[in-house]
N, C-alpha and C. Protein backbone atom coordinates (compact mmCIF):
# COMPACT_ATOMS: atom_id res chain seq x y z
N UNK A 1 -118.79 -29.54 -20.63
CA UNK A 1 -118.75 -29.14 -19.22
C UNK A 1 -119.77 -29.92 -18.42
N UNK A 2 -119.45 -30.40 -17.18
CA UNK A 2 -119.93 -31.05 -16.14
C UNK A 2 -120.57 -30.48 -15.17
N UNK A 3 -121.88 -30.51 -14.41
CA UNK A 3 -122.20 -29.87 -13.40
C UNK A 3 -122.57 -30.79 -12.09
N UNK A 4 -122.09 -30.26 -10.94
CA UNK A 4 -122.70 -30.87 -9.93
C UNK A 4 -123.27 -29.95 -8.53
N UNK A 5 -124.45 -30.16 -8.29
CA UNK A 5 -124.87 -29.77 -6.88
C UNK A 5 -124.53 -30.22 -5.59
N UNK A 6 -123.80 -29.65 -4.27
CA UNK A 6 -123.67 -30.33 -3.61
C UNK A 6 -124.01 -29.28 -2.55
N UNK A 7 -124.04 -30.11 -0.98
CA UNK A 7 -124.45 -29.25 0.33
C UNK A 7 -123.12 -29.96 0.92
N UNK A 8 -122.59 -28.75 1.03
CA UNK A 8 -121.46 -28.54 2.19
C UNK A 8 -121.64 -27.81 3.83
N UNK A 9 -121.22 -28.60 4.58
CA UNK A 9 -121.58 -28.51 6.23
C UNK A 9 -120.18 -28.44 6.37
N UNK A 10 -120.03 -26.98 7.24
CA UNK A 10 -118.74 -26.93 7.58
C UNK A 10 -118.81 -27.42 9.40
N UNK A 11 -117.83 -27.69 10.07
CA UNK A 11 -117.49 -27.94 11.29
C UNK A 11 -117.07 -26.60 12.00
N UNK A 12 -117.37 -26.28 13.24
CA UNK A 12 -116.88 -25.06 13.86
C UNK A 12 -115.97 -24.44 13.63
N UNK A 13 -114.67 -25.92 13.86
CA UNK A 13 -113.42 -25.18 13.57
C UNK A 13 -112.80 -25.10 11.96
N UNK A 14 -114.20 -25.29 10.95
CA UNK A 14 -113.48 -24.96 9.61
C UNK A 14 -114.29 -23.89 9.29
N UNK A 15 -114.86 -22.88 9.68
CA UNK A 15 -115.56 -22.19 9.24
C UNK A 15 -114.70 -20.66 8.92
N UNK A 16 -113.70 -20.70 9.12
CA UNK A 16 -112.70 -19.67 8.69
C UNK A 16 -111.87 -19.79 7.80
N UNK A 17 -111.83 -21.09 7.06
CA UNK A 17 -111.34 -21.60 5.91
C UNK A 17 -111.93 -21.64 4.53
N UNK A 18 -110.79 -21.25 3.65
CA UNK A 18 -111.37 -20.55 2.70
C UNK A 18 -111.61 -21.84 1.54
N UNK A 19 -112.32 -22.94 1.93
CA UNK A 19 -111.77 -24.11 1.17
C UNK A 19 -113.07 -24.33 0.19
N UNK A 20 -113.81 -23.38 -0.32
CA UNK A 20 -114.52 -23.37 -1.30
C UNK A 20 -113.35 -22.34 -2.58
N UNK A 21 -112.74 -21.78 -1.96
CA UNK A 21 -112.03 -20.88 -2.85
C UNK A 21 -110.68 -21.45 -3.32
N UNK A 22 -110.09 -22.21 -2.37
CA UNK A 22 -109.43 -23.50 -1.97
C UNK A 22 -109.57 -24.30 -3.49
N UNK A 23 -110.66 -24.95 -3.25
CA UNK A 23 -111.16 -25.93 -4.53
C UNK A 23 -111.06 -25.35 -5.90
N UNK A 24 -111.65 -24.10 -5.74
CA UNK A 24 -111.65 -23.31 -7.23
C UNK A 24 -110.25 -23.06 -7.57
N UNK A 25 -109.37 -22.86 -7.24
CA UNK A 25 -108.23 -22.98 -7.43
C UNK A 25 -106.91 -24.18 -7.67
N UNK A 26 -107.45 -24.89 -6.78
CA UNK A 26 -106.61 -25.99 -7.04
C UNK A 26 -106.97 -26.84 -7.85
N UNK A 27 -108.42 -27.03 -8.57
CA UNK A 27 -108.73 -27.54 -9.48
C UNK A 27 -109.74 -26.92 -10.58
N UNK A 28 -110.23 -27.43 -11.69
CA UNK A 28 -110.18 -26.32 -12.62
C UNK A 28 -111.48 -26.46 -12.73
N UNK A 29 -112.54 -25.74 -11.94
CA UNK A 29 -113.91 -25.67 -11.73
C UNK A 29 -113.98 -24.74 -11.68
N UNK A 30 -115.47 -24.47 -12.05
CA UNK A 30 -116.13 -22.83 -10.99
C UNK A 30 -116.59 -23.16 -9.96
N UNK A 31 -116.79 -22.86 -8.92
CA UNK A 31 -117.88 -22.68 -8.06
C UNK A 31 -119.04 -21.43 -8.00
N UNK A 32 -119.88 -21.72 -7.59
CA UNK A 32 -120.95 -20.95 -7.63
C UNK A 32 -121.57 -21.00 -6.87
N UNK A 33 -122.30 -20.49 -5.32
CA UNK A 33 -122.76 -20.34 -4.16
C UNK A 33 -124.23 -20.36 -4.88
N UNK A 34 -125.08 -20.97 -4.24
CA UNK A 34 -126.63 -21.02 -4.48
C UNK A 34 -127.28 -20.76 -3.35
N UNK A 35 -127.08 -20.81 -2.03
CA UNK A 35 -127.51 -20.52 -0.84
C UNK A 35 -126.42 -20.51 0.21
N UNK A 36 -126.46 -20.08 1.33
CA UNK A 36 -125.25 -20.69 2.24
C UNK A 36 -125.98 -19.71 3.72
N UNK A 37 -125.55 -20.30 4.52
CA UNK A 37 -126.01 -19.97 6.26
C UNK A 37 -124.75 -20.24 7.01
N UNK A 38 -124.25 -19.18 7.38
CA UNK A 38 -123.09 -19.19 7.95
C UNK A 38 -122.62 -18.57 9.64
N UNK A 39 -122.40 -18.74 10.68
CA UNK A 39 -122.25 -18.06 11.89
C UNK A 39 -120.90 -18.33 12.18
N UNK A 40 -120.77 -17.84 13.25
CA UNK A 40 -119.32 -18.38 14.03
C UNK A 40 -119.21 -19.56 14.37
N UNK A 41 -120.12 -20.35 14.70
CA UNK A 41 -120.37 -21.83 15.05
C UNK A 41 -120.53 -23.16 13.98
N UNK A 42 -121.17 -22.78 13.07
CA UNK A 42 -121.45 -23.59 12.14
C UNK A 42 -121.82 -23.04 10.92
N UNK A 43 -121.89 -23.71 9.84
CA UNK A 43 -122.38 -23.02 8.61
C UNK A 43 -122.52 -24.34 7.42
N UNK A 44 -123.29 -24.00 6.25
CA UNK A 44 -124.01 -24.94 5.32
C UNK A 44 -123.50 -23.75 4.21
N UNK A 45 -123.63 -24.62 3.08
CA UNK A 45 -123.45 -24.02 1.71
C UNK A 45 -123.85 -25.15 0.55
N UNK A 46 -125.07 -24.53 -0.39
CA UNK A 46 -125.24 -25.09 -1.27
C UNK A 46 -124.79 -24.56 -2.45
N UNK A 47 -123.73 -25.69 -3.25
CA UNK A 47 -122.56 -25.16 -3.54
C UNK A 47 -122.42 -25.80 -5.22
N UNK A 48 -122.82 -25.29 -6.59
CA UNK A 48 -122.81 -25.15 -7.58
C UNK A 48 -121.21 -25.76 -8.34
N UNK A 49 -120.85 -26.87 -8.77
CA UNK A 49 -119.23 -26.95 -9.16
C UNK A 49 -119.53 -27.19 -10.34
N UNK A 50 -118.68 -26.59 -11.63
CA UNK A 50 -119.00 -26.62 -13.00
C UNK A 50 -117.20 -26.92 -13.40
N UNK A 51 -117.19 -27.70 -13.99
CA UNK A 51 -115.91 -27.69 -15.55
C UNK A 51 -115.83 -29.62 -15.80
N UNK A 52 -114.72 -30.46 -15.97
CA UNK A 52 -114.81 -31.56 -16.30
C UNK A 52 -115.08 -32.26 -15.14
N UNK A 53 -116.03 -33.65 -15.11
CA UNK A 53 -116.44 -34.59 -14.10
C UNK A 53 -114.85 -35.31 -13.50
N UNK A 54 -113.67 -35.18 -13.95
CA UNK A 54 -112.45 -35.99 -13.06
C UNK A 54 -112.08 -34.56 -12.13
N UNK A 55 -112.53 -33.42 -12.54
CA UNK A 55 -112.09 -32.45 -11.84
C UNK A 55 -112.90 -31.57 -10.41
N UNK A 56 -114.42 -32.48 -10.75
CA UNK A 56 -115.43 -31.90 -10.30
C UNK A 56 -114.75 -32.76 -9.07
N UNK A 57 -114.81 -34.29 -9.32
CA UNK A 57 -114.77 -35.18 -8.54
C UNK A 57 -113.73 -35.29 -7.68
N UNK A 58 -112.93 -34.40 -7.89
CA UNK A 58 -111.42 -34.58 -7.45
C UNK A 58 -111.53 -33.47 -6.21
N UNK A 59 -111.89 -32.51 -7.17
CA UNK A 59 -112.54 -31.20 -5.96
C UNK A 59 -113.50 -31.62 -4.96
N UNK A 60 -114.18 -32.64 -4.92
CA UNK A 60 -115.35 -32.83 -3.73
C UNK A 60 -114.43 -33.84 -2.69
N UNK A 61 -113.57 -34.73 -3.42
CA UNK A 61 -113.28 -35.27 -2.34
C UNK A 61 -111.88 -34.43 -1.72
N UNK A 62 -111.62 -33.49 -2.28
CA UNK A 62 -110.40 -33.00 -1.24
C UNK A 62 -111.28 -32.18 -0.27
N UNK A 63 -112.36 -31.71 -0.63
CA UNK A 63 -112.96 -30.92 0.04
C UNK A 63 -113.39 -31.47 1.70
N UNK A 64 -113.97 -33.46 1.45
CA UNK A 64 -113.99 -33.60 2.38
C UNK A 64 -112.81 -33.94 2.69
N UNK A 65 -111.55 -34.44 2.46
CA UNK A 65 -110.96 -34.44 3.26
C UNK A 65 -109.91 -33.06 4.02
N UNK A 66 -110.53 -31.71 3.92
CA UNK A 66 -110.19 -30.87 4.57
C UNK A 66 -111.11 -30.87 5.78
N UNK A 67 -112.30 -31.81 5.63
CA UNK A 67 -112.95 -31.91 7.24
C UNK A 67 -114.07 -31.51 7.19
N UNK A 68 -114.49 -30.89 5.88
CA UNK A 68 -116.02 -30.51 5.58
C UNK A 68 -117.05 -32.36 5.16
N UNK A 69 -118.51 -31.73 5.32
CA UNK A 69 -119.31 -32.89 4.60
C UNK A 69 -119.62 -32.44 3.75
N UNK A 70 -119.76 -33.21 2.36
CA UNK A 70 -120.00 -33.02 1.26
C UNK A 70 -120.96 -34.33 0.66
N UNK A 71 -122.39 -33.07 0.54
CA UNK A 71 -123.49 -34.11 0.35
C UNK A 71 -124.24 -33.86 -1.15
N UNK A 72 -124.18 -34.73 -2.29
CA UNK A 72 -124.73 -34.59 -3.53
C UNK A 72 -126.71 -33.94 -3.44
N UNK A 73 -126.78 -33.07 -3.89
CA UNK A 73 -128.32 -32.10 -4.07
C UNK A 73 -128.73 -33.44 -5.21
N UNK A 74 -128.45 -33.00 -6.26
CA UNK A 74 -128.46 -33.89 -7.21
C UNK A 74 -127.24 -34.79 -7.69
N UNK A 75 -128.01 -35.95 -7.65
CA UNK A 75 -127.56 -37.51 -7.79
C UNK A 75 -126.08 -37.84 -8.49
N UNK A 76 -126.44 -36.80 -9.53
CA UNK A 76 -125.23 -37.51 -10.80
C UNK A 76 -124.87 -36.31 -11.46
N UNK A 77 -123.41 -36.38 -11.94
CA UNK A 77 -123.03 -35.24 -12.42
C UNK A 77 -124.00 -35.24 -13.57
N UNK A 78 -124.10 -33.53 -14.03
CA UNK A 78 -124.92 -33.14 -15.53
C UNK A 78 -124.04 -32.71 -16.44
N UNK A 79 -124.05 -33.34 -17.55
CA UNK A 79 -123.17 -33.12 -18.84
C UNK A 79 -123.70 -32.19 -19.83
């Protein structure tokens, strides 16, 4: 199993989208919330993804392309 840290910044208008739950589903990770700050306006989430690195990787980039930023905490996936 693979781990990666990342900080997710959602945009105003994605902040009602469920696309952390999104990811856990459509690909075969966990997620795991480590912090997150959320309002009606904006919101951040530091965001825990665990199972294989083609799946981790697959999950971060659909993530941004649902319109979120997706920024690595730590560098390189952990094996």
């Amino acid at each position: 199993m693979a781990s990666l840290k990342v900080h997710i910044t959602f945009p105003e208008e994605k902040i009602q989208e469920p696309i952390i739950y999104n990811a856990g589903k459509r690909y075969n990770i966990v997620t795991n919330v480590r912090r997150a700050d959320v309002n009606e306006k904006t919101g951040w989430v530091d965001l825990e993804l665990t199972g294989e690195s083609s799946e981790i990787e697959a999950a971060a980039e659909w993530m941004k392309q649902q319109g979120v930023t997706v920024d690595p905490i730590e560098r390189n996936i952990i094996e």
